[in-house]
N, C-alpha and C. Protein backbone atom coordinates (compact mmCIF):
# COMPACT_ATOMS: atom_id res chain seq x y z
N UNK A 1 0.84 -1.19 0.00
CA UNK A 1 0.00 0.00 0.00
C UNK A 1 0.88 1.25 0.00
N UNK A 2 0.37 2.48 -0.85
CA UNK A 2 1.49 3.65 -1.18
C UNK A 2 0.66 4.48 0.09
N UNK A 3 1.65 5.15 0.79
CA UNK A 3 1.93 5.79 1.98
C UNK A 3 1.18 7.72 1.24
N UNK A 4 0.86 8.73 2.33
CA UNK A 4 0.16 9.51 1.39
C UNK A 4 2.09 10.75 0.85
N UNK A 5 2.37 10.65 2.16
CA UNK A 5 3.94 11.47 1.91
C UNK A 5 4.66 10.38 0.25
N UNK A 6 4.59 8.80 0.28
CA UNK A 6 4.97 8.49 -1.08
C UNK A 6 4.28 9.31 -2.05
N UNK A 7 3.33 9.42 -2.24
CA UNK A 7 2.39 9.97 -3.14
C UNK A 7 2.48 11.31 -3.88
N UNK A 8 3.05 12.01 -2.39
CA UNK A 8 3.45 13.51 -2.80
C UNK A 8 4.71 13.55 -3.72
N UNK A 9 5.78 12.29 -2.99
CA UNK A 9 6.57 12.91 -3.57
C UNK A 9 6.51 12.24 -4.98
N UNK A 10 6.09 11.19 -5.29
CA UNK A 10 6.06 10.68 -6.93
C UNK A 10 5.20 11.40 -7.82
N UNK A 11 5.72 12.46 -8.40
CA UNK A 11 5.15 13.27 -9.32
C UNK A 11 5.08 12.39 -10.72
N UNK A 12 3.61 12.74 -11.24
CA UNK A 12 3.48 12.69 -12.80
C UNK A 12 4.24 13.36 -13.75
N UNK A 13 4.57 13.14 -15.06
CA UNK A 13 5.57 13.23 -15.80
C UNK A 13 4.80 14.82 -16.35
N UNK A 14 3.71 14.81 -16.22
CA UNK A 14 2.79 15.91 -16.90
C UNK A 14 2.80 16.97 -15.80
N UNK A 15 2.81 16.35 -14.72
CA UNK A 15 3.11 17.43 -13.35
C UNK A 15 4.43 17.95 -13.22
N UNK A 16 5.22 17.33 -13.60
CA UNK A 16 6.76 17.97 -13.37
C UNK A 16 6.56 18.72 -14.21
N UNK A 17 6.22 18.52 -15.76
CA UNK A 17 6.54 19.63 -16.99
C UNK A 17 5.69 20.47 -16.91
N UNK A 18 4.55 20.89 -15.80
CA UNK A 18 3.62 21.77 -15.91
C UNK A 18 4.56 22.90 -14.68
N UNK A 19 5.18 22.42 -13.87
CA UNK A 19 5.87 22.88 -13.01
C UNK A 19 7.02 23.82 -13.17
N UNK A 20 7.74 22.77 -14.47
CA UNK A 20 8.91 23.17 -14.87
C UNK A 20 8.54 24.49 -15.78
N UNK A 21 7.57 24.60 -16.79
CA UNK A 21 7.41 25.24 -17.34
C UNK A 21 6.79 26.61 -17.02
N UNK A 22 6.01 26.14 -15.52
CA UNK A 22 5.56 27.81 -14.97
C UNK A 22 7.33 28.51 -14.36
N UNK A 23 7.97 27.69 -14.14
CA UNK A 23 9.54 27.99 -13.78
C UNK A 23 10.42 28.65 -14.78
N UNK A 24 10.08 28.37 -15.85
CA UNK A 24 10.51 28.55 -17.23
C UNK A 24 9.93 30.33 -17.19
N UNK A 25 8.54 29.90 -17.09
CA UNK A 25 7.87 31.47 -17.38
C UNK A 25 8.04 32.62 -16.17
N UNK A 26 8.37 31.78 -15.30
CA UNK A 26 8.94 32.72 -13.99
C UNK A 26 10.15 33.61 -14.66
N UNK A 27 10.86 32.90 -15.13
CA UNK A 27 12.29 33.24 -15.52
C UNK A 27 12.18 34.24 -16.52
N UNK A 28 11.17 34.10 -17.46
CA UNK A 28 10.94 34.73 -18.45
C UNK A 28 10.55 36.15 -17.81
N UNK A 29 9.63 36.39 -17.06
CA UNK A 29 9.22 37.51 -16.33
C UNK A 29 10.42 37.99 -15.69
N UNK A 30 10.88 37.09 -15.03
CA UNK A 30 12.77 38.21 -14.76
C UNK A 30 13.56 38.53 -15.76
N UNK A 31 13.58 38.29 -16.92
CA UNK A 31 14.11 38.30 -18.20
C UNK A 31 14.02 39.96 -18.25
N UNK A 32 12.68 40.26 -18.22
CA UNK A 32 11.65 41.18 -18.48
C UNK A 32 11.94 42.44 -17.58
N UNK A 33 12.24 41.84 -16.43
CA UNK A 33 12.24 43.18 -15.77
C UNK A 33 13.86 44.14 -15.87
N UNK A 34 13.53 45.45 -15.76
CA UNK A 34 14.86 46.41 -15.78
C UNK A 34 15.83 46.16 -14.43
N UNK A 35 17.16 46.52 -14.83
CA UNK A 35 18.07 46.43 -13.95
C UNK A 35 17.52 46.80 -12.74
N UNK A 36 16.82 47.66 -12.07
CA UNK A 36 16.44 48.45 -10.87
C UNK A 36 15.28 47.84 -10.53
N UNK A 37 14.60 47.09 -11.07
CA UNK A 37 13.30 46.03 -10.58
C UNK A 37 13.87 45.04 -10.15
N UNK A 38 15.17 44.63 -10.60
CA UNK A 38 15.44 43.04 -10.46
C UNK A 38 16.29 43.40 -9.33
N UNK A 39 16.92 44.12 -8.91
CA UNK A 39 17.51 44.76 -7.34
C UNK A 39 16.66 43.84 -6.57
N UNK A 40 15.07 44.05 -6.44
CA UNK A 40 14.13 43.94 -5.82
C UNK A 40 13.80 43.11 -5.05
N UNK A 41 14.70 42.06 -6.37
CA UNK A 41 13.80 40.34 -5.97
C UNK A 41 15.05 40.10 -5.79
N UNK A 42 14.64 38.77 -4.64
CA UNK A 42 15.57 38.15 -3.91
C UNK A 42 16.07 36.43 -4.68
N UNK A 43 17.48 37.24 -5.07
CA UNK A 43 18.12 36.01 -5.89
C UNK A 43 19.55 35.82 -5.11
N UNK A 44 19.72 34.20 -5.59
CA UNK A 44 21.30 34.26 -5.62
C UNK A 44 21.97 34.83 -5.97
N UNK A 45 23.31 35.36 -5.95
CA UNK A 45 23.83 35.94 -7.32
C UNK A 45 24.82 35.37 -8.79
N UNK A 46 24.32 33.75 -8.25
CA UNK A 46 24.42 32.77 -9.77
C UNK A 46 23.08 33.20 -10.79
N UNK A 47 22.03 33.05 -9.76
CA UNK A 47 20.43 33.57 -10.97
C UNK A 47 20.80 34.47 -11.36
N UNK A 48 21.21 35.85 -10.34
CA UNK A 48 21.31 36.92 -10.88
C UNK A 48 21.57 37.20 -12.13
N UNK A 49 23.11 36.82 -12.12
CA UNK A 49 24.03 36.63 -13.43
C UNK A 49 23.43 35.73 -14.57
N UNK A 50 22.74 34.88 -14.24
CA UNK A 50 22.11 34.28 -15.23
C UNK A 50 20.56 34.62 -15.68
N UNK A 51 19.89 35.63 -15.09
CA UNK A 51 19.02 36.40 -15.61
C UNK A 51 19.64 37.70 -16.38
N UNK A 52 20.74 38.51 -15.63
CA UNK A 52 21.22 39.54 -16.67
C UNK A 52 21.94 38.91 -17.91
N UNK A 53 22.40 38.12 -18.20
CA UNK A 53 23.16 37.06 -19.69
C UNK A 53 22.04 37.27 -20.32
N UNK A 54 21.05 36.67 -20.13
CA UNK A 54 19.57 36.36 -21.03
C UNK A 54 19.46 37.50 -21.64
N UNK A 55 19.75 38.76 -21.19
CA UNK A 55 18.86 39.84 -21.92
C UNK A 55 19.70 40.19 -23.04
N UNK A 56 20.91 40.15 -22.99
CA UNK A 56 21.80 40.04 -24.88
C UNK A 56 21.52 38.87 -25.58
N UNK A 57 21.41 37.43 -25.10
CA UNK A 57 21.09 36.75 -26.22
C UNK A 57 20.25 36.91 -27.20
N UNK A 58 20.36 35.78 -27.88
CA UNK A 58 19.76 35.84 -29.48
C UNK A 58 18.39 34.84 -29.01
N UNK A 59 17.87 34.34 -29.85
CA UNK A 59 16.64 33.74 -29.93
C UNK A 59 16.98 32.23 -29.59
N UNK A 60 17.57 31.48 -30.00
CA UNK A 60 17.85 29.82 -29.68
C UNK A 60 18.73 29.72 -28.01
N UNK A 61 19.35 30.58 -28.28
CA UNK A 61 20.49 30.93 -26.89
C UNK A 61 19.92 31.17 -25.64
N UNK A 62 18.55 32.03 -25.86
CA UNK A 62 17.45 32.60 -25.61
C UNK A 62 16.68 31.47 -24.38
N UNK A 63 16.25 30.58 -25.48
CA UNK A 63 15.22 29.40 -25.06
C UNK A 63 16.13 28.37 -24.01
N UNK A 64 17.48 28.04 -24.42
CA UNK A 64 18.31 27.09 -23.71
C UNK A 64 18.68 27.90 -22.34
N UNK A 65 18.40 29.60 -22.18
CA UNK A 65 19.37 29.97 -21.09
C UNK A 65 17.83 29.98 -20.16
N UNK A 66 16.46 30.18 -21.03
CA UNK A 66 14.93 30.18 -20.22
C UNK A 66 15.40 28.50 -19.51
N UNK A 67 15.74 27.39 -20.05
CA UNK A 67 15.42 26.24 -19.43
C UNK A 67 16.53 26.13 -18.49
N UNK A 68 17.49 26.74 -18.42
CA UNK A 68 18.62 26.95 -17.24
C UNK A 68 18.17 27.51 -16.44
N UNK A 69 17.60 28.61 -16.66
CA UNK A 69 17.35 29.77 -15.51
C UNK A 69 16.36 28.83 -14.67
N UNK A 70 14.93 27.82 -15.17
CA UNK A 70 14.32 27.10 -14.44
C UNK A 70 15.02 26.57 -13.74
N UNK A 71 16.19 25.64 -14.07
CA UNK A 71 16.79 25.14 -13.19
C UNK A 71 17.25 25.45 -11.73
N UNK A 72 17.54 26.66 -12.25
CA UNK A 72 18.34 27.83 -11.27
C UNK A 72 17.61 27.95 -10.35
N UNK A 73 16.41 28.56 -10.84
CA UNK A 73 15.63 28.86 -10.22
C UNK A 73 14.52 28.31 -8.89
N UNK A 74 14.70 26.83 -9.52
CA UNK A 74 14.31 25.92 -8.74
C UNK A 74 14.70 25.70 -7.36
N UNK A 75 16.06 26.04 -7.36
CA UNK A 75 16.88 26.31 -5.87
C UNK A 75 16.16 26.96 -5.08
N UNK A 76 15.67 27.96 -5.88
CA UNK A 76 15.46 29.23 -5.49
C UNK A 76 14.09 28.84 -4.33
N UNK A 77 14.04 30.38 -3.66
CA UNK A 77 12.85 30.81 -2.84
C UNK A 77 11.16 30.62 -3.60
N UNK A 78 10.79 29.99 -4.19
CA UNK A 78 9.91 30.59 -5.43
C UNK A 78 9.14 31.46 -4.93
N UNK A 79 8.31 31.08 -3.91
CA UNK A 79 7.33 32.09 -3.13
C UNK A 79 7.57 33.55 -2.62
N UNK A 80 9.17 33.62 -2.31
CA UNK A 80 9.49 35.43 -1.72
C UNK A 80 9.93 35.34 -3.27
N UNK A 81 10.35 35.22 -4.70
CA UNK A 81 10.53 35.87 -5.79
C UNK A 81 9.05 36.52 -6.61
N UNK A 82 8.46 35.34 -6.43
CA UNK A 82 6.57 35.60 -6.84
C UNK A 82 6.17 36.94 -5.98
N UNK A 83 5.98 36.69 -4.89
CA UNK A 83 5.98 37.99 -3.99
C UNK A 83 6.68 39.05 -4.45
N UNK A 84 8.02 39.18 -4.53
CA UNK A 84 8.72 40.28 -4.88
C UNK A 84 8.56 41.31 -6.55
N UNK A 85 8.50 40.01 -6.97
CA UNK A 85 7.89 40.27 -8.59
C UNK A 85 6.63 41.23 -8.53
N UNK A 86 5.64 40.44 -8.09
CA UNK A 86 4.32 41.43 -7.76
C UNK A 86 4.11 42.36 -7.83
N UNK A 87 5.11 42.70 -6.36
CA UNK A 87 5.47 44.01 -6.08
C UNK A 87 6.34 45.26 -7.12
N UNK A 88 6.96 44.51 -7.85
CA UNK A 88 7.91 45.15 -9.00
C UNK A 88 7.31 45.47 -9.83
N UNK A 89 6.33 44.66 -10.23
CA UNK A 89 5.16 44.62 -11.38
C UNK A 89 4.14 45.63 -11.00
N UNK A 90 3.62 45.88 -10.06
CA UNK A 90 2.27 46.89 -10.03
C UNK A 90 2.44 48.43 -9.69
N UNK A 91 1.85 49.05 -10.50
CA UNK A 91 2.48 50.34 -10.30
C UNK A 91 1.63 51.20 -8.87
N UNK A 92 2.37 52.10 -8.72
CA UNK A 92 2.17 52.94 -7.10
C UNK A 92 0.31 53.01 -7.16
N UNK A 93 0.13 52.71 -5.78
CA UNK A 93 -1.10 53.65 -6.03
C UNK A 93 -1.60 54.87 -6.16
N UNK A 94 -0.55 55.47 -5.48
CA UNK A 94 -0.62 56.97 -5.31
C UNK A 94 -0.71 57.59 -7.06
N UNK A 95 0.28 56.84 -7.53
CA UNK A 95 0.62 57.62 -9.27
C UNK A 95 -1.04 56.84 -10.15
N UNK A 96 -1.95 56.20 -9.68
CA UNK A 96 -2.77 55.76 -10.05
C UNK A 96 -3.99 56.78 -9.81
N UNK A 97 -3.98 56.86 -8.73
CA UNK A 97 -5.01 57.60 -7.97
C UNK A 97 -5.15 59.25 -8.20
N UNK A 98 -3.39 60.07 -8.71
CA UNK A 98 -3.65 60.62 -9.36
C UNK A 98 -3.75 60.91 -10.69
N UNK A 99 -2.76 59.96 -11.36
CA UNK A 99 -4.02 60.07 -12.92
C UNK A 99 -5.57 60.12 -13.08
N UNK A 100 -6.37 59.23 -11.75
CA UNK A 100 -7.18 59.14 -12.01
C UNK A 100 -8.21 60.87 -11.80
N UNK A 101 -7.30 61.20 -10.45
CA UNK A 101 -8.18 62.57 -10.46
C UNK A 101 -7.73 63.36 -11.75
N UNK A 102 -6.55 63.47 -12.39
CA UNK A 102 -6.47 64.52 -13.33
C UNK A 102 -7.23 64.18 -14.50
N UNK A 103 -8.07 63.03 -14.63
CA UNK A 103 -8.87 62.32 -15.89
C UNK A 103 -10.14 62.97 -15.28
N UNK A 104 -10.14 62.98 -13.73
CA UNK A 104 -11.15 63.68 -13.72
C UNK A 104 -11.72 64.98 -13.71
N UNK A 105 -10.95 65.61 -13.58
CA UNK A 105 -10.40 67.27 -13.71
C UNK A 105 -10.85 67.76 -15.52
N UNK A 106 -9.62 67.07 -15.72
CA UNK A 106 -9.88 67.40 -17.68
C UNK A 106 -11.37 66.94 -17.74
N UNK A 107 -12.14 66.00 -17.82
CA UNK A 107 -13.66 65.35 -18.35
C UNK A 107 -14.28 66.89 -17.61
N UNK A 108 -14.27 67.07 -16.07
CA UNK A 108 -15.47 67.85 -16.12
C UNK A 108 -14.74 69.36 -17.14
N UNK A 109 -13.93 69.82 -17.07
CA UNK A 109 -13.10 70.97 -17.97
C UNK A 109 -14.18 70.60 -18.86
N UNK A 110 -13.93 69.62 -19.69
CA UNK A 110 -14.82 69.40 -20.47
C UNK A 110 -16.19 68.91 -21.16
N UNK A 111 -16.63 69.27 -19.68
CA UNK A 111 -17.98 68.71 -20.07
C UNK A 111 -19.25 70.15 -20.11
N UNK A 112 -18.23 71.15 -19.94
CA UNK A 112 -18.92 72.42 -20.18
C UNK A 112 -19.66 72.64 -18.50
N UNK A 113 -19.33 72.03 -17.16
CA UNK A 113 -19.46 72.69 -16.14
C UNK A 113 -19.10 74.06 -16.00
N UNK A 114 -19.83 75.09 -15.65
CA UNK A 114 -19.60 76.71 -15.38
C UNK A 114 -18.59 76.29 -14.42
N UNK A 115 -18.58 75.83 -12.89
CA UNK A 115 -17.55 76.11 -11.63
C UNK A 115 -16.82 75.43 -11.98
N UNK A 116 -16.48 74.48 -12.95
CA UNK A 116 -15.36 73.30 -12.88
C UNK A 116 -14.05 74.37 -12.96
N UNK A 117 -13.84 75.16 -13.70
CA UNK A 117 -12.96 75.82 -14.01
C UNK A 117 -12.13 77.00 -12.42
N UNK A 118 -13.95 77.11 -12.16
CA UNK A 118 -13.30 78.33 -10.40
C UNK A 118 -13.18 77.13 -9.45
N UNK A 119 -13.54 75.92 -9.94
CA UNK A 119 -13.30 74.69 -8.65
C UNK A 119 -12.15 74.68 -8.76
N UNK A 120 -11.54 74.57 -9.92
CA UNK A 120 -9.85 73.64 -9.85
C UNK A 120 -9.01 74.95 -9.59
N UNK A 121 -9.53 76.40 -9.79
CA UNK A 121 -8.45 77.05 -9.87
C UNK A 121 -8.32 77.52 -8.56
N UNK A 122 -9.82 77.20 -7.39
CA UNK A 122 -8.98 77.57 -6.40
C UNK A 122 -8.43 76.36 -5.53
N UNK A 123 -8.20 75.31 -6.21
CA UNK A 123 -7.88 74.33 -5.77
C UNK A 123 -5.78 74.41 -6.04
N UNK A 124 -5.77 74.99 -7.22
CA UNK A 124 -4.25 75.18 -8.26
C UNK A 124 -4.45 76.22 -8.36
N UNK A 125 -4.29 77.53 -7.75
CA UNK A 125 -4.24 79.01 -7.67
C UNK A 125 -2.84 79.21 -8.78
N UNK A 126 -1.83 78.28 -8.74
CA UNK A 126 -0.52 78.77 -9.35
C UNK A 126 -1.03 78.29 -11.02
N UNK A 127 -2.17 78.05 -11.41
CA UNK A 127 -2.58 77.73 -13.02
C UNK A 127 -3.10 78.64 -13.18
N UNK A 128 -2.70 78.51 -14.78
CA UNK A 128 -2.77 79.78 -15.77
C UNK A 128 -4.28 79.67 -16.04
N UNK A 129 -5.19 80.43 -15.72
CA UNK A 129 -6.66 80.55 -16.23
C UNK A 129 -6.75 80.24 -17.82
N UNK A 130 -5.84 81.39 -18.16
CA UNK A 130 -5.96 81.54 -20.08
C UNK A 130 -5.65 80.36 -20.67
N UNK A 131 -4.96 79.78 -20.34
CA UNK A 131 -4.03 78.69 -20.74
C UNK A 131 -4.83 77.77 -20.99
N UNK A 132 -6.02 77.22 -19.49
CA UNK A 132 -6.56 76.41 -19.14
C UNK A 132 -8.00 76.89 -19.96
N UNK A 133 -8.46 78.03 -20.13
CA UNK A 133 -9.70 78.22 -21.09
C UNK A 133 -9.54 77.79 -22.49
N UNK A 134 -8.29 77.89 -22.68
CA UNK A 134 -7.86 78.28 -24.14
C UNK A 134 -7.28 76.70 -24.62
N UNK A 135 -6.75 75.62 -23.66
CA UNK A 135 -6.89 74.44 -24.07
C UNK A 135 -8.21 73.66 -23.70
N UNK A 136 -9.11 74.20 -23.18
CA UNK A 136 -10.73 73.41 -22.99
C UNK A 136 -11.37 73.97 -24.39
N UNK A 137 -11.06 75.28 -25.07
CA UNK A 137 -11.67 75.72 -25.68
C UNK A 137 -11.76 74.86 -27.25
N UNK A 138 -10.20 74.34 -27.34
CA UNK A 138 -9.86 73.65 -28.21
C UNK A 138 -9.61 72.46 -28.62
N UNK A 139 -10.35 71.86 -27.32
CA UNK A 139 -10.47 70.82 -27.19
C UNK A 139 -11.75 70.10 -27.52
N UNK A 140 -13.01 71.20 -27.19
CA UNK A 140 -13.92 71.17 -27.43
C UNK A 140 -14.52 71.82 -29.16
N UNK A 141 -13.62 72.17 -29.54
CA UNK A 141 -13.59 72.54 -31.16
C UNK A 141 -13.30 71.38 -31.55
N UNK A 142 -12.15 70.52 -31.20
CA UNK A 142 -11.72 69.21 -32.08
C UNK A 142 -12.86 68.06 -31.59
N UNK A 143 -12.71 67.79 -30.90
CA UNK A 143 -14.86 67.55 -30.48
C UNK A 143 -15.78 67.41 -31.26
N UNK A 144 -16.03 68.27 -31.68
CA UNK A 144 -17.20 68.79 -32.17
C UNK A 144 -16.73 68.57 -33.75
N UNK A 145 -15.91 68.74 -34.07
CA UNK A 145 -15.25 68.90 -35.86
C UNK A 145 -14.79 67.10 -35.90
N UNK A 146 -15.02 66.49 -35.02
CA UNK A 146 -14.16 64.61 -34.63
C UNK A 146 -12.95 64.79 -35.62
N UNK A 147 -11.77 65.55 -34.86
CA UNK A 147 -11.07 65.94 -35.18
C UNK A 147 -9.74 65.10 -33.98
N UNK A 148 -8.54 64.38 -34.13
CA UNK A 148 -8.02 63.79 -33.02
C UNK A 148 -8.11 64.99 -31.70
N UNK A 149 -8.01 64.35 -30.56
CA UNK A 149 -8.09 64.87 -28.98
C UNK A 149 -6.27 65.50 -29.09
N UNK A 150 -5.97 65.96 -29.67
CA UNK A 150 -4.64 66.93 -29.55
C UNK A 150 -4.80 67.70 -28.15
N UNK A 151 -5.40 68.78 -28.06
CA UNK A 151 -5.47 69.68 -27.25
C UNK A 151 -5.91 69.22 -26.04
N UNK A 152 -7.11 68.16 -26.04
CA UNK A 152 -7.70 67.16 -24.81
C UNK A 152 -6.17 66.93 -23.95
N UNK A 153 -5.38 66.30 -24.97
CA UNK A 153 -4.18 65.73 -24.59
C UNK A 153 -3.44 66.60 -24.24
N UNK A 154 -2.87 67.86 -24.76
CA UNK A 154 -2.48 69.08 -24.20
C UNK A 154 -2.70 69.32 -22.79
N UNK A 155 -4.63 69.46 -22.45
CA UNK A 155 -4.95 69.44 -21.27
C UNK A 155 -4.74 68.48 -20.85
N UNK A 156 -4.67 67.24 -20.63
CA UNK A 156 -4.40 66.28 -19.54
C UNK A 156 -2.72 66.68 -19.06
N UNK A 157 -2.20 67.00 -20.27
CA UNK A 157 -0.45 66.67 -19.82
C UNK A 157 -0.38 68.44 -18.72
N UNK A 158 -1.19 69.34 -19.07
CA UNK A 158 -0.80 70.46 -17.97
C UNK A 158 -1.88 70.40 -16.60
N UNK A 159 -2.83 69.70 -16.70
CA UNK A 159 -3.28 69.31 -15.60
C UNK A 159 -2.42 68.55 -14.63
N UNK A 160 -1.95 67.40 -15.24
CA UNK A 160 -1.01 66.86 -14.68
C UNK A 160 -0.03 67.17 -13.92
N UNK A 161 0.85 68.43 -14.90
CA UNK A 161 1.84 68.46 -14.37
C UNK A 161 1.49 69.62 -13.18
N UNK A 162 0.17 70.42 -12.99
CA UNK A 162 -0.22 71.54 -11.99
C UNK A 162 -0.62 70.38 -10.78
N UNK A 163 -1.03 68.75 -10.87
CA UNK A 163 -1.47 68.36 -9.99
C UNK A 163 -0.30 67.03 -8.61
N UNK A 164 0.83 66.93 -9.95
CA UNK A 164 1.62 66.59 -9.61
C UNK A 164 2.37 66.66 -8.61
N UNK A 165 2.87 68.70 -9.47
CA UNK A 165 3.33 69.49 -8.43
C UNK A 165 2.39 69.63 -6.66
N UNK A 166 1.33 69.59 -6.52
CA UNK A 166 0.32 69.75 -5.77
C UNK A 166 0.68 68.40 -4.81
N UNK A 167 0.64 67.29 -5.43
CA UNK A 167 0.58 66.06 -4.39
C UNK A 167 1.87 65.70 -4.35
């Protein structure tokens, strides 16, 4: 009779290569990340070196150094690199949260609210009124003519940078 610890450890041939290959794609995602992300995650510094190699190879060199790095990798922590990755991978919330208000800033600009304009400015006293009439104004011309969002885009990038400064 097979014991349940035997069991665990006799892996299927389809289970190892499903294993090996999320290991493979692990590797691939460190491939991926920039010098200053990969600081991040916690490697040997054999992976290390063998994740920075990968990023000059060629395409065949490529695939043989992905099935090394599994190897490598296998040593490895997998769970604090997954973790660490994560973290490398998702961007701030803060830089989220304000794009999201300056998307919301520009929409009402442009949705033809009367106060939107005395809302934000006494919110950003150091913005240019004219500036800010004069890219809603033309934004709402290309609008109306379905003409590309140039100026829309204008306004988002100086909203931005008045809200930036702010937070």
């Amino acid at each position: 009779m097979v014991t349940e610890p035997e069991r665990e450890e006799k892996k299927s041939r389809s289970q190892i290569k499903r294993e090996f290959l999320e290991l493979k794609e692990l590797g691939k995602q460190l491939v991926a990340l920039s010098p200053g992300q990969l600081r991040g995650i916690p490697l040997s510094p054999g992976t290390r070196e063998a994740v920075l190699a990968a990023k000059d190879m060629a395409r065949g060199a490529l695939q043989r150094q992905f099935r090394h790095l599994a190897h490598l990798i296998e040593e490895e922590d997998v769970a604090s690199i997954r973790d660490a990755l994560s973290g490398a991978l998702q961007p701030h919330v803060e830089e989220v949260a304000g794009l999201h208000e300056t998307e919301r800033w520009r929409d009402q600009l442009l949705s033809g609210e009367e106060d939107a304009l005395t809302r934000f400015m006494g919110q950003h006293p150091e913005a240019d009124r004219q500036r800010l009439r004069q890219l809603v104004r033309n934004a709402k011309k290309e609008r109306d003519l379905d003409k590309p969002p140039r100026s829309a885009r204008q306004l988002f990038r100086y909203l931005k940078s008045l809200t930036a400064g702010a937070g």
